[in-house]
Protein backbone atom coordinates (compact mmCIF):
# COMPACT_ATOMS: atom_id res chain seq x y z
CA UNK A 1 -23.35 11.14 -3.70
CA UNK A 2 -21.19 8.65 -2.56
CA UNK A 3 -21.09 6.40 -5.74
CA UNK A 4 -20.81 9.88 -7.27
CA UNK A 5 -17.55 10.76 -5.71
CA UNK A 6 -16.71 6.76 -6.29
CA UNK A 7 -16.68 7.38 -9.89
CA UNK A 8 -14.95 10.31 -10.05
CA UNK A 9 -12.09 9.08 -8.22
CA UNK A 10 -11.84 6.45 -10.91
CA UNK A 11 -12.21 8.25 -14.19
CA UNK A 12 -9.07 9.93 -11.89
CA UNK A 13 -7.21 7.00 -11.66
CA UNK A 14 -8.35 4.38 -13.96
CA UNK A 15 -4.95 4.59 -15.93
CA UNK A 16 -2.91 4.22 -12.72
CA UNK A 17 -5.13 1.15 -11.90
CA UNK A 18 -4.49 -0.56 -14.51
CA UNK A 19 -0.54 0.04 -14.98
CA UNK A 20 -0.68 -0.99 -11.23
CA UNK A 21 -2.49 -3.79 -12.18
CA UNK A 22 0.38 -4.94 -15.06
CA UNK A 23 2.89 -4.22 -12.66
CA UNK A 24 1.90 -5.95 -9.73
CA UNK A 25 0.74 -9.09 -11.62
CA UNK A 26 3.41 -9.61 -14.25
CA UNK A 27 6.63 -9.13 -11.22
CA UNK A 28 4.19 -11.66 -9.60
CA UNK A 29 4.34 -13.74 -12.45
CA UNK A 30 7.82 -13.33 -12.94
CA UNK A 31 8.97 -14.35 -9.18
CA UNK A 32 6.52 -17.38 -9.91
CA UNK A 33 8.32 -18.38 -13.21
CA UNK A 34 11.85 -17.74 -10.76
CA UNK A 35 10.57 -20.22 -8.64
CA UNK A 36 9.52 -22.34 -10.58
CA UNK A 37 12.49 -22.37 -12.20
CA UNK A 38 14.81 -23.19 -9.61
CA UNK A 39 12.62 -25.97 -8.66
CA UNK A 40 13.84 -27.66 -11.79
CA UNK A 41 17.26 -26.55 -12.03
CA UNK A 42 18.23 -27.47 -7.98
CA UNK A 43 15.72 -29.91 -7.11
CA UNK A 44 12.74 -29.98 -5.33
CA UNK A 45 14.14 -31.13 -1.68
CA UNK A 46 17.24 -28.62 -2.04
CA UNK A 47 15.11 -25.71 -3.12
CA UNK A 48 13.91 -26.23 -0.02
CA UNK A 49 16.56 -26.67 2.31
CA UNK A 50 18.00 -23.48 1.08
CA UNK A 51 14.61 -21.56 1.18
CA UNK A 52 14.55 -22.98 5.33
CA UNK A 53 17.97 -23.04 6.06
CA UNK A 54 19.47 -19.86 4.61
CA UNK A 55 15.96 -17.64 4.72
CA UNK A 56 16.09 -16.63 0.72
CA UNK A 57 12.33 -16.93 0.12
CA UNK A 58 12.56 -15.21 -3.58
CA UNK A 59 10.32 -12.77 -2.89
CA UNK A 60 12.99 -9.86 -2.50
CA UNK A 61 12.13 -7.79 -5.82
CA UNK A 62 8.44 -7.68 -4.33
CA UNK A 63 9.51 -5.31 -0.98
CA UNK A 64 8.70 -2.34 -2.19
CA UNK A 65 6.35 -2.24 -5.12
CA UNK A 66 3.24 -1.45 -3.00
CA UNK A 67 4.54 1.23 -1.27
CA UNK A 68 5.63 2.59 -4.14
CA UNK A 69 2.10 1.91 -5.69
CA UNK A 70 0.64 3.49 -2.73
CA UNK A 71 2.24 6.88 -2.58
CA UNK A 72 2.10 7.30 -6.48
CA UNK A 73 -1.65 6.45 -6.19
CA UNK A 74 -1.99 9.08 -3.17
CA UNK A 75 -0.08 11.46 -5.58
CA UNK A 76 -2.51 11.22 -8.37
CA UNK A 77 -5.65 11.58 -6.34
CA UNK A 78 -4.92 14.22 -4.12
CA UNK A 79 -2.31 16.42 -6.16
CA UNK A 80 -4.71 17.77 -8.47
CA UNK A 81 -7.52 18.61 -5.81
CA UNK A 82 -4.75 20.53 -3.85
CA UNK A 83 -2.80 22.47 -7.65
CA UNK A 84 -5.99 23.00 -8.82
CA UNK A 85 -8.05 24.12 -6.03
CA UNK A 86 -10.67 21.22 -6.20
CA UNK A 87 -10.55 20.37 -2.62
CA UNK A 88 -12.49 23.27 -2.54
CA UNK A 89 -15.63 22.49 -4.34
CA UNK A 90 -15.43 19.29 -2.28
CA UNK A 91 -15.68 21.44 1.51
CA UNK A 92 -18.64 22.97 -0.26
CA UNK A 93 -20.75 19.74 -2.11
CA UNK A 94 -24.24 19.17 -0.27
CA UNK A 95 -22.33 16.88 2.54
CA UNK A 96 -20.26 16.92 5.07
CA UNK A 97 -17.01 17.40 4.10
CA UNK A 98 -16.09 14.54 6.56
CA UNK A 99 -17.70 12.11 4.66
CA UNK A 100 -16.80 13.40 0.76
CA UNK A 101 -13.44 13.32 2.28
CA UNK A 102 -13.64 9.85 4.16
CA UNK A 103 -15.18 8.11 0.78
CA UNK A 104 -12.07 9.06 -1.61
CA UNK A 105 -9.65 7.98 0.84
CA UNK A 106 -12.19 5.09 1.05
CA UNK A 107 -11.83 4.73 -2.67
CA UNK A 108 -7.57 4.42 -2.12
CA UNK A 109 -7.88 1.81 0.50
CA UNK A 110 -10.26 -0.15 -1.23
CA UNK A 111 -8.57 -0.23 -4.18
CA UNK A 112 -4.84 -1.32 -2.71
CA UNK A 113 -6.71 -3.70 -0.98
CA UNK A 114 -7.94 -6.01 -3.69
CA UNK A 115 -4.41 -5.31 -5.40
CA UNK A 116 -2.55 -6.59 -2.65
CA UNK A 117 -5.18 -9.32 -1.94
CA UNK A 118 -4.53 -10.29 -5.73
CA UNK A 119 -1.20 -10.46 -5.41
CA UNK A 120 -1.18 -12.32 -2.41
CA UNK A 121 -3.78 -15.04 -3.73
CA UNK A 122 -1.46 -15.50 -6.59
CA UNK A 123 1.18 -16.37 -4.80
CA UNK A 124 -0.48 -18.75 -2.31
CA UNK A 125 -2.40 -20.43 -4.84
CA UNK A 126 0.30 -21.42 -7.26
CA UNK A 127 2.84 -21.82 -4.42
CA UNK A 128 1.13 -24.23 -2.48
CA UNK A 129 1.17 -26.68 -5.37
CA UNK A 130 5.20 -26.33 -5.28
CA UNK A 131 5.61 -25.66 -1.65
CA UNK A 132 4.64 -27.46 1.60
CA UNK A 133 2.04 -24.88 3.68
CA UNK A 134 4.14 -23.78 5.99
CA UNK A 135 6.16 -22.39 3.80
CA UNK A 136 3.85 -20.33 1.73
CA UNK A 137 2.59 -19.05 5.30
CA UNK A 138 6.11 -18.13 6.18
CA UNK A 139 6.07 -16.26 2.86
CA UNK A 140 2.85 -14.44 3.63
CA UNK A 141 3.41 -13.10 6.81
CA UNK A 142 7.24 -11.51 5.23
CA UNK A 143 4.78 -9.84 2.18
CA UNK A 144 2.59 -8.80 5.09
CA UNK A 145 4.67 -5.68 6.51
CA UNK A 146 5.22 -4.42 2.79
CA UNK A 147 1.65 -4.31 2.24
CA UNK A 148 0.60 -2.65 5.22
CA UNK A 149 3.53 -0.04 4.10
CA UNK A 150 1.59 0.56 0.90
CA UNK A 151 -1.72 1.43 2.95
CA UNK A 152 0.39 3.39 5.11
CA UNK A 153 2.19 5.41 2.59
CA UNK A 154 -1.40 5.76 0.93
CA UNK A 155 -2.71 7.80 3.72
CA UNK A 156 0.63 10.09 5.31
CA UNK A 157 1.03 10.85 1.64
CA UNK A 158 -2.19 12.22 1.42
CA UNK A 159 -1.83 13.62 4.92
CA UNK A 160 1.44 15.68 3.78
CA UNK A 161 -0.41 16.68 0.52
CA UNK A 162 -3.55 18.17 1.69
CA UNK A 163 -1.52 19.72 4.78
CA UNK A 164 -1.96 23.37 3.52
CA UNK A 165 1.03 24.87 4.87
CA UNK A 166 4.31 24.26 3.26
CA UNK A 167 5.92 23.92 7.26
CA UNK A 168 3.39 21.31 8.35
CA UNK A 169 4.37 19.76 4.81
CA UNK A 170 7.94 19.38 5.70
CA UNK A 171 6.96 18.53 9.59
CA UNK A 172 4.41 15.73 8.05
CA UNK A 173 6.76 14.36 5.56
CA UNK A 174 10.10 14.09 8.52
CA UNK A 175 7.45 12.27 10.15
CA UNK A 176 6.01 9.63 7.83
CA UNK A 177 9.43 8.89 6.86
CA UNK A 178 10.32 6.93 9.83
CA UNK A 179 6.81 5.64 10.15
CA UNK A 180 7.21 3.95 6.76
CA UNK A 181 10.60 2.74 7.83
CA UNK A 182 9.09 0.59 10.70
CA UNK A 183 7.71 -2.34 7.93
CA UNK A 184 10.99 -2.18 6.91
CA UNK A 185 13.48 -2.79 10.05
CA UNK A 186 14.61 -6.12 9.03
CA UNK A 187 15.02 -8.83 5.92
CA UNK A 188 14.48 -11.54 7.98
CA UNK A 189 11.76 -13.37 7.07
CA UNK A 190 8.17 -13.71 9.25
CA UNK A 191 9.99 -11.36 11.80
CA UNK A 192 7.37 -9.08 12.16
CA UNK A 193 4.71 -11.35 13.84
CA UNK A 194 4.80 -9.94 17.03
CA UNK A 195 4.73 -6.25 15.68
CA UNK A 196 1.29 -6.70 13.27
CA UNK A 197 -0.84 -5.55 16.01
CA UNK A 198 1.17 -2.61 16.41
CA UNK A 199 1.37 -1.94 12.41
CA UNK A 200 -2.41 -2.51 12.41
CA UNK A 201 -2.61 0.38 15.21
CA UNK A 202 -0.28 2.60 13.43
CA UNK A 203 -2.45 2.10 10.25
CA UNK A 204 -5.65 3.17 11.46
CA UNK A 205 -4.32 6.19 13.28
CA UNK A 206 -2.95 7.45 10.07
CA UNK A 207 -6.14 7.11 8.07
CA UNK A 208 -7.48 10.12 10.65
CA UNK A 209 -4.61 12.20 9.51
CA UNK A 210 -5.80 13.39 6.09
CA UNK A 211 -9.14 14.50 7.07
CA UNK A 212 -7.30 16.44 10.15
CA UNK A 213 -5.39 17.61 7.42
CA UNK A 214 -8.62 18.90 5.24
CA UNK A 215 -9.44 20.42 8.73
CA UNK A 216 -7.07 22.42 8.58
CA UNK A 217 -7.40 23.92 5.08
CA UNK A 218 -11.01 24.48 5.92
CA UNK A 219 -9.92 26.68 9.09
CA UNK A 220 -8.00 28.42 6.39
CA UNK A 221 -4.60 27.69 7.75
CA UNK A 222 -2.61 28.71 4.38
C-alpha cells in the first residue's frame, strides 16, 4: 500500500520534479560558471580575499529557490486532495489514516531531500577544485538554513492546506510566516551555526502538524 500511495504521489508530481530538477541544477550551474568566471577575470588569490574579507560568497541568487520549491511542491500535492475531496478516500483506504498520511508527506521530504542533497554535492564537488575547504564548508553551512526553509515550508504549507477551516487557515498561515522567517534573520554568512539544533527542532515539530491537521478534518471540523 505504501509503494502504492508512493506512486501515486509521483504520477502527481512527476512534472514538478523535473522542472524542479532544471531549475535547481541549471541556477547551480550558472553560480558555478559565475564563479568560475571571476576566478579568471580577478585572480585566484583576490577572488579570495574578497570572498573572506568582505563575506560575498556568490551564492545570493540561491536563498530562496528551495523554499520556493518546497511550498509549490506542498501546493501541488495537497491542493487537489483538499478541492477535490480526495483526502477523503484516503481517511477511508484499508490503513490507518496516520500512516497513508505520514507516507505522502514522506514522499515530499524524501524528494526535497535528494534535490537539495544534489544541489549541495554540486557545489562542493566542483568548488573544492577552485576553493580551499574551508571555504566550501563556510559556503555549506550559509546554504544550510535555506534548505531547512524548503523542508519547513514543505510541511506548514501542507499544515495550512489540509487545515479544514478557513480561520485555522489564516491562524496557520500568520504563524508559519514568521517560522519561515527564522532561516532567514541574517545575510551573514555561516551565522546560523549555533541555531541548527534549534532549526532541526523546529523542523520535526512541524512535520506533526499536517497529520494534526488531517485530524482535524476527520473530526469533521469544517
Amino acid at each position: 500500500m505504501i509503494k502504492a500511495i508512493f506512486y501515486k504521489e509521483w504520477l502527481k508530481t512527476r512534472l514538478l520534479w523535473f522542472i524542479a530538477v532544471v531549475s535547481h541544477v541549471g541556477l547551480v550551474v550558472y553560480l558555478l560558471l559565475s564563479l568560475r568566471s571571476t576566478l579568471l577575470s580577478h585572480g585566484t588569490v583576490e577572488t579570495w580575499a574578497t570572498m573572506i574579507g568582505r563575506d560575498t560568497l556568490m551564492i545570493g541568487r540561491l536563498t530562496y529557490l528551495p523554499l520556493l520549491t518546497g511550498v509549490i511542491l506542498s501546493l501541488c500535492q495537497w491542493l487537489p486532495e483538499m478541492v477535490q475531496k480526495r483526502i477523503r478516500l484516503t481517511l477511508h483506504l484499508p490503513i490507518d489514516y496516520t500512516r497513508s498520511v505520514t507516507a505522502m508527506l514522506l514522499f515530499g521530504f524524501i524528494g526535497l531531500s535528494v534535490l537539495f542533497m544534489l544541489d549541495a554535492s554540486l557545489l562542493a564537488v566542483v568548488e573544492q577544485r577552485w576553493l580551499p575547504r574551508e571555504l566550501v564548508w563556510r559556503i555549506f553551512l550559509t546554504c544550510l538554513p535555506w534548505y531547512i526553509a524548503g523542508l519547513l515550508g514543505y510541511s506548514l504549507a501542507a499544515w495550512c492546506i489540509l487545515e479544514p477551516q478557513w480561520r485555522g487557515r489564516c491562524f496557520n498561515m500568520l504563524i508559519s510566516v514568521p517560522l519561515i522567517a527564522l532561516c532567514f534573520l541574517t545575510t551573514q554568512p555561516a551565522c546560523y551555526i549555533y541555531m541548527f539544533p534549534w532549526l532541526i527542532a523546529l523542523l520535526l515539530v512541524a512535520t506533526i502538524l499536517p497529520l494534526y491537521s488531517v485530524y482535524r478534518f476527520k473530526l469533521g471540523k469544517q
